[in-house]
C-alpha atoms as a PDB file:
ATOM      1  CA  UNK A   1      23.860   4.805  20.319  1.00  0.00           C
ATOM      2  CA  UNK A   2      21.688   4.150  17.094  1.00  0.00           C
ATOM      3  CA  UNK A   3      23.237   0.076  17.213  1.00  0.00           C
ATOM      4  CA  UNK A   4      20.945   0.082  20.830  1.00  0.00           C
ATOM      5  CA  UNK A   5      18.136   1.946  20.599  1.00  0.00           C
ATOM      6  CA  UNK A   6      17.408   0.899  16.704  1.00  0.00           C
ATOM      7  CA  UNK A   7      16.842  -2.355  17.458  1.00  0.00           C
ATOM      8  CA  UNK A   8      14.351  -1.927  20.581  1.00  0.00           C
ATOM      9  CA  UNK A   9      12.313   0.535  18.096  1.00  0.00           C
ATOM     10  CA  UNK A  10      12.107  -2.237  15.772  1.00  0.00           C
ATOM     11  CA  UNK A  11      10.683  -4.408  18.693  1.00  0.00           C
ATOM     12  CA  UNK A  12       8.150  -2.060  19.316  1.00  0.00           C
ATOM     13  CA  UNK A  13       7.388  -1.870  15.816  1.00  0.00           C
ATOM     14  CA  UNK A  14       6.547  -5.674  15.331  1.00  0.00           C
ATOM     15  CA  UNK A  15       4.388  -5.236  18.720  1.00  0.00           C
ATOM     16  CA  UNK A  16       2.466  -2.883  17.184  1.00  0.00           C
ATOM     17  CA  UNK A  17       2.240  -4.156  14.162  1.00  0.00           C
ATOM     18  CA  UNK A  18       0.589  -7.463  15.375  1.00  0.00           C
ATOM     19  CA  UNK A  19      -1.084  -6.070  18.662  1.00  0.00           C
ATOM     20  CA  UNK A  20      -1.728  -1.865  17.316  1.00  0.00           C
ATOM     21  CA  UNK A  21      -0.463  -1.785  21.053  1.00  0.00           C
ATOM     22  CA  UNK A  22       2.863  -0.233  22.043  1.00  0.00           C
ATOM     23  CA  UNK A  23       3.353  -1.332  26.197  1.00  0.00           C
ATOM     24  CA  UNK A  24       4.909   0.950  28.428  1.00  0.00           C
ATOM     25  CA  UNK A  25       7.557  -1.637  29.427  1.00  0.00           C
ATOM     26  CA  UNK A  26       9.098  -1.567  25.485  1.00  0.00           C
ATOM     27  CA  UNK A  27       9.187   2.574  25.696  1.00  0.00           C
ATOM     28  CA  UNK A  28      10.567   2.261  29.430  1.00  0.00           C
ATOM     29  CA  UNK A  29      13.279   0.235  27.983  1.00  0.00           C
ATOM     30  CA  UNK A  30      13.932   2.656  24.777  1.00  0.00           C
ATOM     31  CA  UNK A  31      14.149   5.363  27.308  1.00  0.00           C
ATOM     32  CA  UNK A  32      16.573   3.554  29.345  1.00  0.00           C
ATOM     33  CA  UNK A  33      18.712   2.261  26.612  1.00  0.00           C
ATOM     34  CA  UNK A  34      18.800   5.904  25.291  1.00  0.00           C
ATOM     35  CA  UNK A  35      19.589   7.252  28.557  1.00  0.00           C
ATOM     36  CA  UNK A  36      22.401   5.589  28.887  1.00  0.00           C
ATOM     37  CA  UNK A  37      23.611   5.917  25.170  1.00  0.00           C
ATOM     38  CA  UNK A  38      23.490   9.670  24.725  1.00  0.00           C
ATOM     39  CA  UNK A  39      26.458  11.570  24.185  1.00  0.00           C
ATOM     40  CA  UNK A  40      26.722  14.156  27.123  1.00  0.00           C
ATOM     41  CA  UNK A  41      28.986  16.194  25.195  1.00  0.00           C
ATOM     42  CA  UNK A  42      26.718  16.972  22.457  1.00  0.00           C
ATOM     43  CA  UNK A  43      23.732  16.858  24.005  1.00  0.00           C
ATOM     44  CA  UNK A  44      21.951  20.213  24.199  1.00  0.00           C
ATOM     45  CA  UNK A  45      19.342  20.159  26.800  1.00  0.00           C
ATOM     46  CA  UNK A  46      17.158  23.195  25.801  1.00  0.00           C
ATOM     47  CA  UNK A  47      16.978  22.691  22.708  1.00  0.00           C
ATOM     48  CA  UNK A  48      15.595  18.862  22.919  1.00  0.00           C
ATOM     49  CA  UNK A  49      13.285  19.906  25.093  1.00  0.00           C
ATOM     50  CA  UNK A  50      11.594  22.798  23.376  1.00  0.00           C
ATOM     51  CA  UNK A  51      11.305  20.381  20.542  1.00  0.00           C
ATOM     52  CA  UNK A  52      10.152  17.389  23.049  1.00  0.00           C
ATOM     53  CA  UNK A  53       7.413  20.497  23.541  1.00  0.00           C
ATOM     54  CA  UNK A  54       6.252  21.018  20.431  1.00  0.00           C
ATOM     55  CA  UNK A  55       6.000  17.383  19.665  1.00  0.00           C
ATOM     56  CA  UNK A  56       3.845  16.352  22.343  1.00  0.00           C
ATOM     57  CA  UNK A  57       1.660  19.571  21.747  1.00  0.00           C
ATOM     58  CA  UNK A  58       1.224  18.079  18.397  1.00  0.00           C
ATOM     59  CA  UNK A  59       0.590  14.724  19.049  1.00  0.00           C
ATOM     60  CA  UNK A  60      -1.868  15.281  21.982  1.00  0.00           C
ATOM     61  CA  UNK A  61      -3.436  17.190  19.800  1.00  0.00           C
ATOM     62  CA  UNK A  62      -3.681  14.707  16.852  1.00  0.00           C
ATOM     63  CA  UNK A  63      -4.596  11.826  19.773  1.00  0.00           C
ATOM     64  CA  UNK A  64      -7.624  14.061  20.899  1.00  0.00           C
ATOM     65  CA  UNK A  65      -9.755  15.384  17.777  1.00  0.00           C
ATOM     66  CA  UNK A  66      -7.942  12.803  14.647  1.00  0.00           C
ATOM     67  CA  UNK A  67      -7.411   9.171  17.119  1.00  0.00           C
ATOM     68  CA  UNK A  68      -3.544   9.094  16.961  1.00  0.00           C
ATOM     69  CA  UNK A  69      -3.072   6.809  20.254  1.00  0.00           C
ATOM     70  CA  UNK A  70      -1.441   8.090  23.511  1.00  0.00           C
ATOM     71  CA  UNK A  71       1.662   4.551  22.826  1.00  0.00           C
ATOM     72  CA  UNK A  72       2.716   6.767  19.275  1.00  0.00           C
ATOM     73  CA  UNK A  73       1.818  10.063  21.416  1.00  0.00           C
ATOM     74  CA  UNK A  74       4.692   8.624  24.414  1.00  0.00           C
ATOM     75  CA  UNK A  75       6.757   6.990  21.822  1.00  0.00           C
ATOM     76  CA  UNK A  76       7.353  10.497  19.846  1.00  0.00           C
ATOM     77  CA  UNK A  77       8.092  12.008  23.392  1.00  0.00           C
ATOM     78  CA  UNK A  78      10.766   9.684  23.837  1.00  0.00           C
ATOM     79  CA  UNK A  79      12.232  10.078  20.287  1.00  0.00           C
ATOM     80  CA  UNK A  80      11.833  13.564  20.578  1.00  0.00           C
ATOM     81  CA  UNK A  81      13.474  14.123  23.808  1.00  0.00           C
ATOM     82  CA  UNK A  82      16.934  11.379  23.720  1.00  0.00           C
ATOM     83  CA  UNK A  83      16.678  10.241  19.619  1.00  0.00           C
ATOM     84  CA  UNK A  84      16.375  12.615  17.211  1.00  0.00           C
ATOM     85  CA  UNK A  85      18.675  15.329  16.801  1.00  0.00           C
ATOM     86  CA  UNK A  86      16.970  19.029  17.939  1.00  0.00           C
ATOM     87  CA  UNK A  87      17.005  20.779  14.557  1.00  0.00           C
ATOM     88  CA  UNK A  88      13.921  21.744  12.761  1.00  0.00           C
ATOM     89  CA  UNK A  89      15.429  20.226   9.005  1.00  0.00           C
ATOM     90  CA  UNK A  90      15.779  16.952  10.333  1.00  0.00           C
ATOM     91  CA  UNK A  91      12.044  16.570  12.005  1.00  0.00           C
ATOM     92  CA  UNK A  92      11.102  17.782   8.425  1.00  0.00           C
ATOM     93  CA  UNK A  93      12.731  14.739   7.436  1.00  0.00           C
ATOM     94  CA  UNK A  94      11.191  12.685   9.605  1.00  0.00           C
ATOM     95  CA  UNK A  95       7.624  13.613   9.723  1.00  0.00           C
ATOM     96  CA  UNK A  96       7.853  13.330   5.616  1.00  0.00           C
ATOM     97  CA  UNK A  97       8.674   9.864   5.983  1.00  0.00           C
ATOM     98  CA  UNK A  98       6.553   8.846   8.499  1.00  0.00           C
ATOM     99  CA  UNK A  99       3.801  10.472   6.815  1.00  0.00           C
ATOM    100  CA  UNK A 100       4.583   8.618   3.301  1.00  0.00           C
ATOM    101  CA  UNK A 101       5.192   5.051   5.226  1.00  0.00           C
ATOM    102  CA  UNK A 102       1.881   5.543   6.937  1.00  0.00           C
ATOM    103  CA  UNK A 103      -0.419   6.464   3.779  1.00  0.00           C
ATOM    104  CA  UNK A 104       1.433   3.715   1.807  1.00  0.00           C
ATOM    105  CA  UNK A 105       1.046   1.027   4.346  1.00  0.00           C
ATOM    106  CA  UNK A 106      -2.895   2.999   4.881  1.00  0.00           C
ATOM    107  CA  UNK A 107      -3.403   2.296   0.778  1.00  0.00           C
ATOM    108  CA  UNK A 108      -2.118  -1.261   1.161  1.00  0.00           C
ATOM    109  CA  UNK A 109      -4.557  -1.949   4.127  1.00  0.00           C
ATOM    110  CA  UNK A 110      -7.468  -0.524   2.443  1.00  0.00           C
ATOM    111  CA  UNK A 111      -6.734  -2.676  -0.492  1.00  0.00           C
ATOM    112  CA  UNK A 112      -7.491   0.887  -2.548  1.00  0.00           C
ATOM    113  CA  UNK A 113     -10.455   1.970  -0.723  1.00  0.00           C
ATOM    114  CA  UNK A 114      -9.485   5.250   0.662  1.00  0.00           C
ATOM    115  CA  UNK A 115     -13.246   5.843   2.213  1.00  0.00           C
ATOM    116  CA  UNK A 116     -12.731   2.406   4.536  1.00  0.00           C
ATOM    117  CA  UNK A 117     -11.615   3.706   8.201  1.00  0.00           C
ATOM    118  CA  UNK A 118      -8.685   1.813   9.346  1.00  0.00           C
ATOM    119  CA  UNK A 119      -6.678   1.723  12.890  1.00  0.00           C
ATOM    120  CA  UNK A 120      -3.322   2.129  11.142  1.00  0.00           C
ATOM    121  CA  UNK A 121      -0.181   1.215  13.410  1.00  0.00           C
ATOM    122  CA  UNK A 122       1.619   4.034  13.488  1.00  0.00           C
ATOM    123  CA  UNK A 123       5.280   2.513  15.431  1.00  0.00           C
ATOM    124  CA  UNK A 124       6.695   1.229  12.051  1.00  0.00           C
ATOM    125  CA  UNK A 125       6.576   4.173  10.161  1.00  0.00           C
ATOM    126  CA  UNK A 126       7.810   5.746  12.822  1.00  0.00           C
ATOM    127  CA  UNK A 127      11.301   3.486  12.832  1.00  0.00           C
ATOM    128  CA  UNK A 128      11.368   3.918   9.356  1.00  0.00           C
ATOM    129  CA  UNK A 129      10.995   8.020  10.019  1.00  0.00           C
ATOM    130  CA  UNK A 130      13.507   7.774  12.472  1.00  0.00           C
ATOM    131  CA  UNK A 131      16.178   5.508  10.290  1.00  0.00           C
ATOM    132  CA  UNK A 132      16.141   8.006   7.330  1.00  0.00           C
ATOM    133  CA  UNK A 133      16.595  11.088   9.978  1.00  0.00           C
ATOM    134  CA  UNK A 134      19.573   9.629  11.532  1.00  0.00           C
ATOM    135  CA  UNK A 135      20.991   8.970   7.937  1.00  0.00           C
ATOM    136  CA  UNK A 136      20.140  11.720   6.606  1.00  0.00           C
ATOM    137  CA  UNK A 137      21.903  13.789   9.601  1.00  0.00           C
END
């Protein structure tokens, strides 16, 4: 599954990276791609989705009052609900790293300003969250 849907999330990383855009066509294709991949077997539906809950509560939230954008709002839906695995230790992983990719690649942006206000695309820490939750797993 991860040799399919890693390399599509990597895609949409470089989008955003050069466009801070992530188009509906790239996450319509991760969801696809995902779809197909999952393990049936293992896959607990309840569980995915009451975390596919909390993370769009979370997100929306962060898109309305701090300017997270609705593509990394969608994009965490989709990683949330087919991706990453439904326990609470890995998302800990995962929002660590994201969080630490995003303020380094912030600091680098600002050049060391922290006051300068920066649009900060948020898709390649967001591989980078999601590579060290599926090793780490």
């Amino acid at each position: 599954m991860h040799f399919v849907v890693l390399p599509i999330l990597a895609w949409i990383a470089l989008v955003d990276l050069r466009t801070h855009r992530i188009p509906n066509r790239a996450l319509l294709i991760l969801v696809i791609a995902s779809l197909v991949t999952t393990d049936v077997r293992s896959f607990t539906f309840h569980d995915h989705f009451y975390m596919t809950v909390i993370v769009l509560s979370v997100a929306i939230f962060l898109s309305i009052f701090c300017g997270l954008g609705m593509g990394d709002v969608k994009l965490l839906g989709v990683l949330a609900i087919f991706v990453l695995p439904s326990q609470a230790d890995t998302y800990m992983i995962f929002l660590l790293t994201v969080a630490v990719t995003a303020s380094a690649h912030a600091l680098f942006l600002s050049r060391g300003d922290l006051r300068k206000s920066l649009q900060i695309p948020l898709a390649p820490a967001i591989l980078c969250g999601t590579i060290v939750t599926l090793i780490a797993k």
